[in-house]
Protein backbone atom coordinates (compact mmCIF):
# COMPACT_ATOMS: atom_id res chain seq x y z
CA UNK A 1 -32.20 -4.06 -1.62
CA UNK A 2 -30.00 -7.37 -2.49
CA UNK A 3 -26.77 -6.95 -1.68
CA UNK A 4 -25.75 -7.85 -5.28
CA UNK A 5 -27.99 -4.81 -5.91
CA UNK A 6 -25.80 -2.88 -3.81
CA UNK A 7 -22.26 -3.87 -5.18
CA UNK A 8 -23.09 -2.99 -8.25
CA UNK A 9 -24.63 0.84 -7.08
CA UNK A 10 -21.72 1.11 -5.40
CA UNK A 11 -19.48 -0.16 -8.20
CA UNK A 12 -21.57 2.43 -10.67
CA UNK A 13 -20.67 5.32 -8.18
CA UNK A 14 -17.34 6.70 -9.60
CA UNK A 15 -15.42 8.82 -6.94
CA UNK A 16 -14.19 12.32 -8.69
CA UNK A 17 -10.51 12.91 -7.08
CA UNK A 18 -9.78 16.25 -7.57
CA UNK A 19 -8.00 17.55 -10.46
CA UNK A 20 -3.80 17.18 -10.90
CA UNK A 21 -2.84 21.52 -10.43
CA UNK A 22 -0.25 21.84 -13.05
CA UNK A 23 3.05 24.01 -13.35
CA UNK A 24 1.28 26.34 -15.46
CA UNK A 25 -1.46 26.75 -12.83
CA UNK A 26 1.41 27.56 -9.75
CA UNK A 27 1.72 31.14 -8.69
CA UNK A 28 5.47 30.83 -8.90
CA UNK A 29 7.08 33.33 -6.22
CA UNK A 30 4.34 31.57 -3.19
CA UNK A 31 5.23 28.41 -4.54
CA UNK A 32 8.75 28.69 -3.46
CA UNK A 33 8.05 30.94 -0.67
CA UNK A 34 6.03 28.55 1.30
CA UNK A 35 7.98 25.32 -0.12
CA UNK A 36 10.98 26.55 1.37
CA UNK A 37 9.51 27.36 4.70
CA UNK A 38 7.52 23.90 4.87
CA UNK A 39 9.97 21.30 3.67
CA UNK A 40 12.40 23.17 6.19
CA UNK A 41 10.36 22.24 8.88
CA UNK A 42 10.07 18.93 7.47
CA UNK A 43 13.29 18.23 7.48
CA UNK A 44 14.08 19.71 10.52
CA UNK A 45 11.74 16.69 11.86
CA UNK A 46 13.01 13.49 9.60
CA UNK A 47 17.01 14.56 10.48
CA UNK A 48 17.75 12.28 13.45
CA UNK A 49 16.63 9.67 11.77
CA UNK A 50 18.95 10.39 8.87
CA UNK A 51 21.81 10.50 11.46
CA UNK A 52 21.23 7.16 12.59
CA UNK A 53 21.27 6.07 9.47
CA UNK A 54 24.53 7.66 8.12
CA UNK A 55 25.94 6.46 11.61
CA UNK A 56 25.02 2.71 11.04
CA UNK A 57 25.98 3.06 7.56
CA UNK A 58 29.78 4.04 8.19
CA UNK A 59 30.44 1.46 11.03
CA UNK A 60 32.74 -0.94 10.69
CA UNK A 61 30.17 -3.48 12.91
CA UNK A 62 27.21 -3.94 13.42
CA UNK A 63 25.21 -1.48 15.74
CA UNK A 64 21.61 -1.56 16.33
CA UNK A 65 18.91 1.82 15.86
CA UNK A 66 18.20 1.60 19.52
CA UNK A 67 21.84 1.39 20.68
CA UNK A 68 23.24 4.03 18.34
CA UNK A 69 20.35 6.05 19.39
CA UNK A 70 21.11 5.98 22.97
CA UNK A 71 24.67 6.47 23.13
CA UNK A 72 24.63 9.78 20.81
CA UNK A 73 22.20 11.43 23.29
CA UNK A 74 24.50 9.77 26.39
CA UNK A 75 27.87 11.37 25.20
CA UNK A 76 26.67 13.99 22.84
CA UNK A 77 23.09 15.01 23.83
CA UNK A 78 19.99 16.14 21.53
CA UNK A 79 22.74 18.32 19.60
CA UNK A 80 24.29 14.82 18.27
CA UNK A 81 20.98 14.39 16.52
CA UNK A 82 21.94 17.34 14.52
CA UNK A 83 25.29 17.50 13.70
CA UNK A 84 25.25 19.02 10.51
CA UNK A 85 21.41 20.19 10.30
CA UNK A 86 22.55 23.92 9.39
CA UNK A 87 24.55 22.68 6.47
CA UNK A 88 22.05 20.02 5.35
CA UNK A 89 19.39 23.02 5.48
CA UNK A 90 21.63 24.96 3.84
CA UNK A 91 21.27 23.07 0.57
CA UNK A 92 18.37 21.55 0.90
CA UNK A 93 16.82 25.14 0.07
CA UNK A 94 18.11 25.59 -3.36
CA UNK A 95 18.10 21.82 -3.93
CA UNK A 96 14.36 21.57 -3.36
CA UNK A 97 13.64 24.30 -5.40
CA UNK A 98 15.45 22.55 -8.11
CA UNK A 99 13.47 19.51 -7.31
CA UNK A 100 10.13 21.35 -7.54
CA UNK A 101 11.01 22.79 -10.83
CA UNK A 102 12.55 20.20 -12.86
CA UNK A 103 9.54 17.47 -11.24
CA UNK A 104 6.87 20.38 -12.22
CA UNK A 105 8.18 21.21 -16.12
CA UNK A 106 8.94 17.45 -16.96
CA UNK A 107 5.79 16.53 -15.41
CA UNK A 108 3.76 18.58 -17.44
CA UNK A 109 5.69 18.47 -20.48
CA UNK A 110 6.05 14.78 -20.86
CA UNK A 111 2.12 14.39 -19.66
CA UNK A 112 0.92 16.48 -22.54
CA UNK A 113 3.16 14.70 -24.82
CA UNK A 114 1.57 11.01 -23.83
CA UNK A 115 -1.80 12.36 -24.10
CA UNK A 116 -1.33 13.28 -27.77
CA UNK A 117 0.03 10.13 -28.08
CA UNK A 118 -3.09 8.47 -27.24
CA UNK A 119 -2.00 6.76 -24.42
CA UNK A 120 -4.49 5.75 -21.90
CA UNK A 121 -4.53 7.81 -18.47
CA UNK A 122 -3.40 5.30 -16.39
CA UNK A 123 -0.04 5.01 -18.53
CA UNK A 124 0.16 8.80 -19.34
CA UNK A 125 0.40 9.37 -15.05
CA UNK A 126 2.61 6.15 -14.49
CA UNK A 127 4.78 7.57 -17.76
CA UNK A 128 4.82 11.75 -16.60
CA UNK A 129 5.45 10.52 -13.06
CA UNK A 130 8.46 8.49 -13.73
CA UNK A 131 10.21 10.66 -16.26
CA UNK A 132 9.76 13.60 -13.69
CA UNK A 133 11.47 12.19 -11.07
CA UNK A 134 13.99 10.77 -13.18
CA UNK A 135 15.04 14.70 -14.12
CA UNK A 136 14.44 15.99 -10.76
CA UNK A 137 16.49 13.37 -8.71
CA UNK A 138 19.55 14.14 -11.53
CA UNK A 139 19.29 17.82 -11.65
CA UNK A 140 18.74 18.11 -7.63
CA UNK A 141 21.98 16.27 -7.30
CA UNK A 142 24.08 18.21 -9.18
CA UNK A 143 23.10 20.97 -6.04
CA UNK A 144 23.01 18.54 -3.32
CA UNK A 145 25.46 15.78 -3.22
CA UNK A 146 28.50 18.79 -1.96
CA UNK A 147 25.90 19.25 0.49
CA UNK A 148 25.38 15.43 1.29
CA UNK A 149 28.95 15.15 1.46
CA UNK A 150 29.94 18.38 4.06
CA UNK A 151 26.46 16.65 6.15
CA UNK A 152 27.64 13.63 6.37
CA UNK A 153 31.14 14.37 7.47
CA UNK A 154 29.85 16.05 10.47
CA UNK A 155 27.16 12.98 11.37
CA UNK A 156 30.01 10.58 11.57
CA UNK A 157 32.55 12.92 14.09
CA UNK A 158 30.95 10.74 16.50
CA UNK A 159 32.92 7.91 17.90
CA UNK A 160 32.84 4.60 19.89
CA UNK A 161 29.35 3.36 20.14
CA UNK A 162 28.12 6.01 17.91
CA UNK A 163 29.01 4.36 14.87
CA UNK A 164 30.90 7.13 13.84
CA UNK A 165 33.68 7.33 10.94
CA UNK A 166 37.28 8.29 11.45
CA UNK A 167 38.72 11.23 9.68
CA UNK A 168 39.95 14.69 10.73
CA UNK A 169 37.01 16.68 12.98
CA UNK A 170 35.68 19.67 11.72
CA UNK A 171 34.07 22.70 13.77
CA UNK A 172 31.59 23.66 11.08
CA UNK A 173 30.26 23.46 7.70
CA UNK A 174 32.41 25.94 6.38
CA UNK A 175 35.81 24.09 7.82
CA UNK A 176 34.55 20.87 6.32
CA UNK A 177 34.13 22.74 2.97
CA UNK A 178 37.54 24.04 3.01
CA UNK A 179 39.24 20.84 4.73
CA UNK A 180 37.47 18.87 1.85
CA UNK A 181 38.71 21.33 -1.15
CA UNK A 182 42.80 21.72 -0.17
CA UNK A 183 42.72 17.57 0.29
CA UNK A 184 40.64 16.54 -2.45
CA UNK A 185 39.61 19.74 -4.70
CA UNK A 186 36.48 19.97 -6.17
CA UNK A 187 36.10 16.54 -6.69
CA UNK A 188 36.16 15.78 -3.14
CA UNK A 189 33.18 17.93 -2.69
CA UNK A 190 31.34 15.12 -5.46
CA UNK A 191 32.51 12.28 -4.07
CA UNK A 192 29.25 9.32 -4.80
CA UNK A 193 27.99 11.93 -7.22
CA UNK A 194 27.73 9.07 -9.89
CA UNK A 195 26.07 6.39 -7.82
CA UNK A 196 24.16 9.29 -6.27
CA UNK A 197 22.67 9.83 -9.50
CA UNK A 198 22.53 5.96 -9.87
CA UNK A 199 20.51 5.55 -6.50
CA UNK A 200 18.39 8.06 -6.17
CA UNK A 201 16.83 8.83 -10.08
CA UNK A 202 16.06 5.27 -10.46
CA UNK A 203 14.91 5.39 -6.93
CA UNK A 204 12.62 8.85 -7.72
CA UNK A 205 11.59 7.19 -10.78
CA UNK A 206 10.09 3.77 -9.71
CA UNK A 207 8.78 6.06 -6.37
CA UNK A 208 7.17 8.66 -8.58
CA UNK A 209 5.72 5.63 -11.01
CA UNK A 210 4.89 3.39 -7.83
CA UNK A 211 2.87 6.35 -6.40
CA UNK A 212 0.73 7.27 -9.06
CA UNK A 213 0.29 3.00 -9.35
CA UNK A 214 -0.45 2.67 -5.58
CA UNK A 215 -3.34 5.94 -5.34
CA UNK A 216 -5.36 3.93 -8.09
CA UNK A 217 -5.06 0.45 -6.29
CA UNK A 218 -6.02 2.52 -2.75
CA UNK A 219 -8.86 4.26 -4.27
CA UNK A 220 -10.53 1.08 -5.87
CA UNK A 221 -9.64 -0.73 -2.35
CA UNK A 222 -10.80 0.94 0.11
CA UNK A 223 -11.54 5.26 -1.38
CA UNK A 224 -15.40 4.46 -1.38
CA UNK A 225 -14.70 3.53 2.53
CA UNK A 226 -12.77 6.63 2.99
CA UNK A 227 -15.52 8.64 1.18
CA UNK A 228 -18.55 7.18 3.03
CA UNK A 229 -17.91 9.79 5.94
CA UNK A 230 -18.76 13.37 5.08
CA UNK A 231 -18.96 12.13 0.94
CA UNK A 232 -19.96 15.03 -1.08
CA UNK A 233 -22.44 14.59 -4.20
CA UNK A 234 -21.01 15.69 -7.62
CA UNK A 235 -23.41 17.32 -10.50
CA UNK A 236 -22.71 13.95 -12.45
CA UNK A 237 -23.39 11.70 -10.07
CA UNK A 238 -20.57 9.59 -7.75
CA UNK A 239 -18.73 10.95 -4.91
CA UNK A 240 -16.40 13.84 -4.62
CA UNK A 241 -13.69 12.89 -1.33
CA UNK A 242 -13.11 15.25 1.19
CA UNK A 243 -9.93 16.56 1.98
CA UNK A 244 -9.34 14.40 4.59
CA UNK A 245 -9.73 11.54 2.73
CA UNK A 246 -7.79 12.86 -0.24
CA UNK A 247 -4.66 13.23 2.10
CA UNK A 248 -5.30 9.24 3.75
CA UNK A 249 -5.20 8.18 0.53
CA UNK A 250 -1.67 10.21 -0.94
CA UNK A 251 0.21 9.38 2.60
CA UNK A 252 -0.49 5.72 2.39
CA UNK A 253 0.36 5.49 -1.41
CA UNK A 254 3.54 7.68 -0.57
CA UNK A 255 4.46 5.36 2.58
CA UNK A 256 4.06 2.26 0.17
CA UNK A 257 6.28 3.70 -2.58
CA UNK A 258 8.93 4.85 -0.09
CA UNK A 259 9.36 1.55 1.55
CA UNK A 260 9.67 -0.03 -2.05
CA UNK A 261 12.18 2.15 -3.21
CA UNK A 262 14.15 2.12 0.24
CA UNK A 263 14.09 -1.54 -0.12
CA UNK A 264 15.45 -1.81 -3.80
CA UNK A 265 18.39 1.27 -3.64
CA UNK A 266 19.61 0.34 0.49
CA UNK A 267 22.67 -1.61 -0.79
CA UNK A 268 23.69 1.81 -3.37
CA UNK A 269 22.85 4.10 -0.70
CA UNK A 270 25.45 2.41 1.60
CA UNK A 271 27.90 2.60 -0.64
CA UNK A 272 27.47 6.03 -1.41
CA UNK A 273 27.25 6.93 2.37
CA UNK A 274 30.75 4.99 2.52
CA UNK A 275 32.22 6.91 -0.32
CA UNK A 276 31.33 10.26 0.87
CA UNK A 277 32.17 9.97 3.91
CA UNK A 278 36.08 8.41 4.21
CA UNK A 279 38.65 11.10 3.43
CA UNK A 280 40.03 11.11 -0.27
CA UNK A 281 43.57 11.87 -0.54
CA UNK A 282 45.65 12.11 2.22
CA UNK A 283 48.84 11.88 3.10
CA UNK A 284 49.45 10.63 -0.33
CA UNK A 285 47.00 7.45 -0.03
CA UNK A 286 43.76 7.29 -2.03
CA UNK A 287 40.54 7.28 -0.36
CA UNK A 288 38.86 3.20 -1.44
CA UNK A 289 37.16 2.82 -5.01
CA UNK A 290 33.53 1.55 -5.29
CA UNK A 291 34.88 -1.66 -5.62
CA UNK A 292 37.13 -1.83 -3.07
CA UNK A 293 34.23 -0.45 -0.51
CA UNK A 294 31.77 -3.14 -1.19
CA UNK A 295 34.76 -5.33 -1.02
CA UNK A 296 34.99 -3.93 2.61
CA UNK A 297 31.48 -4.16 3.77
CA UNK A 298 31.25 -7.81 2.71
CA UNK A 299 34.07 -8.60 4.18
CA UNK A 300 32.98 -6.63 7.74
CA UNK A 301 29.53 -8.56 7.65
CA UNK A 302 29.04 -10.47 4.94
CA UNK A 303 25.96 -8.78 2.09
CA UNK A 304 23.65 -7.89 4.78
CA UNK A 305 26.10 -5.23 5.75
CA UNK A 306 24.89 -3.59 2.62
CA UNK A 307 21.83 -3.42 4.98
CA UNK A 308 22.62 -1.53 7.82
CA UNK A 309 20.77 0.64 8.59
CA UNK A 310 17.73 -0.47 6.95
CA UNK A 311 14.93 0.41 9.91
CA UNK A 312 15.97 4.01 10.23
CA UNK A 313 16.91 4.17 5.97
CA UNK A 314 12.76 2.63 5.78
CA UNK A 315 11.27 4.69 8.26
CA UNK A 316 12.55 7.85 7.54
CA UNK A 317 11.97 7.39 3.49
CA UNK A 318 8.42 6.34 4.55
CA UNK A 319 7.58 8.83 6.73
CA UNK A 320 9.72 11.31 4.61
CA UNK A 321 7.39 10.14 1.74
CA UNK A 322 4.21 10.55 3.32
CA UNK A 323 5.37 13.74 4.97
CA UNK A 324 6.46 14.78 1.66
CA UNK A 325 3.89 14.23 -0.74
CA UNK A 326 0.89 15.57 1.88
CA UNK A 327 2.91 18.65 2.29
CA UNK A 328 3.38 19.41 -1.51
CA UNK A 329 -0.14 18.41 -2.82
CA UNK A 330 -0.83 20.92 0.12
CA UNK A 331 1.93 23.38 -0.97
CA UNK A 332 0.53 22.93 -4.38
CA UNK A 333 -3.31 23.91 -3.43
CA UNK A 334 -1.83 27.19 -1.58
CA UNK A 335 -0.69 28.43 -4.15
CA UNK A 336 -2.70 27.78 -7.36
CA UNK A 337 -3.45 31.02 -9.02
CA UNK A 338 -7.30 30.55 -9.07
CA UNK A 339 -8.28 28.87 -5.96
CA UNK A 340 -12.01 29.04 -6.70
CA UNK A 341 -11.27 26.25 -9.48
CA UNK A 342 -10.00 23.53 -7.03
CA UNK A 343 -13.48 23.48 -4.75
């Protein structure tokens, strides 16, 4: 056989990726069962790496990964890595169910509404995708930025080397919550919430679109590659992936989003992470504005202080991503109502 012969078998084989399980499809109670159980494990993993980052993020110069890394386990151990993991976990229950929910509903909803539209399917995903995580990342935060804020306050009691902010220290969660309530009310407790929402459902919407974009462009790359080992005839002809190769191809689409999304929102996040983190009103002096905090960072190290903290802020979105998205299409299979329909 010629090996323009070949190309275009090979081009005429289509490769059948399994079938999108939708909301309606979920058996709701295992759903958030076993998402609450996995994505706490998850994040049990990914949180040092969010401590670095918040540490980097909140100091006043500049302070390598490496170094910051190495002087929280010098002066505060393995614990330092975790300063405010019970709190984070905390929220990040009810949060992520929120998440799941709101991504799920929109998802489907706005998906169904495309396809009577008669747009094409490439546009229908790219469209359902975006709009999903739009409404997830704004109705998550409504949940999770008090929680961001208590976290973060007890990531930064670190000092010297650490990177850590200034402010009073607090022995727990629950002192944090109450020292944050009688000197800034409520409000103190959604401190960023606005640029939250302006970071991160932008961010969830260009990652959700970029996702769905980057599985097509890794499937026509290199999924008939990933398919030639163990590849699994289909009734219709083409080849069906295995699982295996299903889950290469979501983690590296996932990793590329996340690093495009970390890229474009780093400068936000900072500011939000600044926000959030100095005290509000005390001792009758106001805690800075937005302005006045990029005002601060430029003036500490020039724009590319906007930046720190970009390595750990990359990685851990990127392996967050990948960890993410391979745990929920997994979540997802576990606990479709008729599992005979997804072999």
């Amino acid at each position: 056989m010629s090996l323009s012969a070949a190309e275009e078998e090979s081009a005429e084989e289509e490769i059948h990726i399994p079938a999108d399980i939708e909301w309606k499809m979920l058996d709701k109670s295992k759903f958030f069962f076993l998402g609450a159980a996995l994505f706490s494990g998850v994040s049990a993993a990914l949180y040092p790496m969010v401590v670095l980052k918040t540490r980097q993020q909140v100091s006043q110069s500049h302070v390598s990964c490496v170094r910051t890394g190495v002087w929280i386990m010098r002066y505060e151990g393995l614990r330092g890595l975790y300063r405010g993991f019970g709190t984070s976990l905390t929220g990040t229950i009810p949060a992520r169910a929120v998440y799941m929910t709101a991504l799920e509903v929109t998802k489907s909803n706005v998906g169904t509404t495309a396809t009577r539209l008669g747009l094409p399917e490439p546009s229908v995903a790219a469209v359902a995708n975006a709009a999903a995580g739009l409404s997830a990342a704004m109705a998550a935060q409504v949940v999770w930025t008090p929680v961001d804020v208590i976290s973060q306050r007890l990531m930064t009691q670190g000092s010297g080397g650490g990177g850590g902010g200034g402010g009073c220290k607090s022995a727990s969660g629950v002192d944090a919550f109450g020292k944050i309530l009688r000197t800034d009310g409520i409000r103190g407790l959604y401190r960023g919430f606005g640029i939250s929402i302006l970071t991160y459902a932008p961010s969830n919407a260009v990652w959700w679109a970029s996702y769905s974009m980057a599985q097509r462009v890794v499937w026509n790359g290199v999924g008939c590659m990933l398919c030639r080992n163990g590849e699994e005839r289909v009734e219709n002809g083409g080849l069906r992936p295995d699982a295996k190769a299903v889950m290469a191809v979501q983690g590296v689409s996932a990793a590329m989003a996340g690093g495009v999304s970390a890229l474009i929102t780093m400068p936000l996040d900072t500011i939000k992470t600044r926000l959030q983190v100095l005290d509000g009103e005390e001792n009758g002096r106001k805690g800075p504005s937005f302005w006045q905090t990029v005002r601060n960072l430029v003036r500490e190290g020039g724009w590319t202080a906007c930046y720190r903290g970009l390595g750990p802020r990359c990685a851990s979105m990127s392996v967050s991503a990948t960890t993410m998205i391979t745990t929920y299409e997994f979540l997802k299979r576990l606990s479709a109502k008729n599992q005979g329909a997804l072999t």
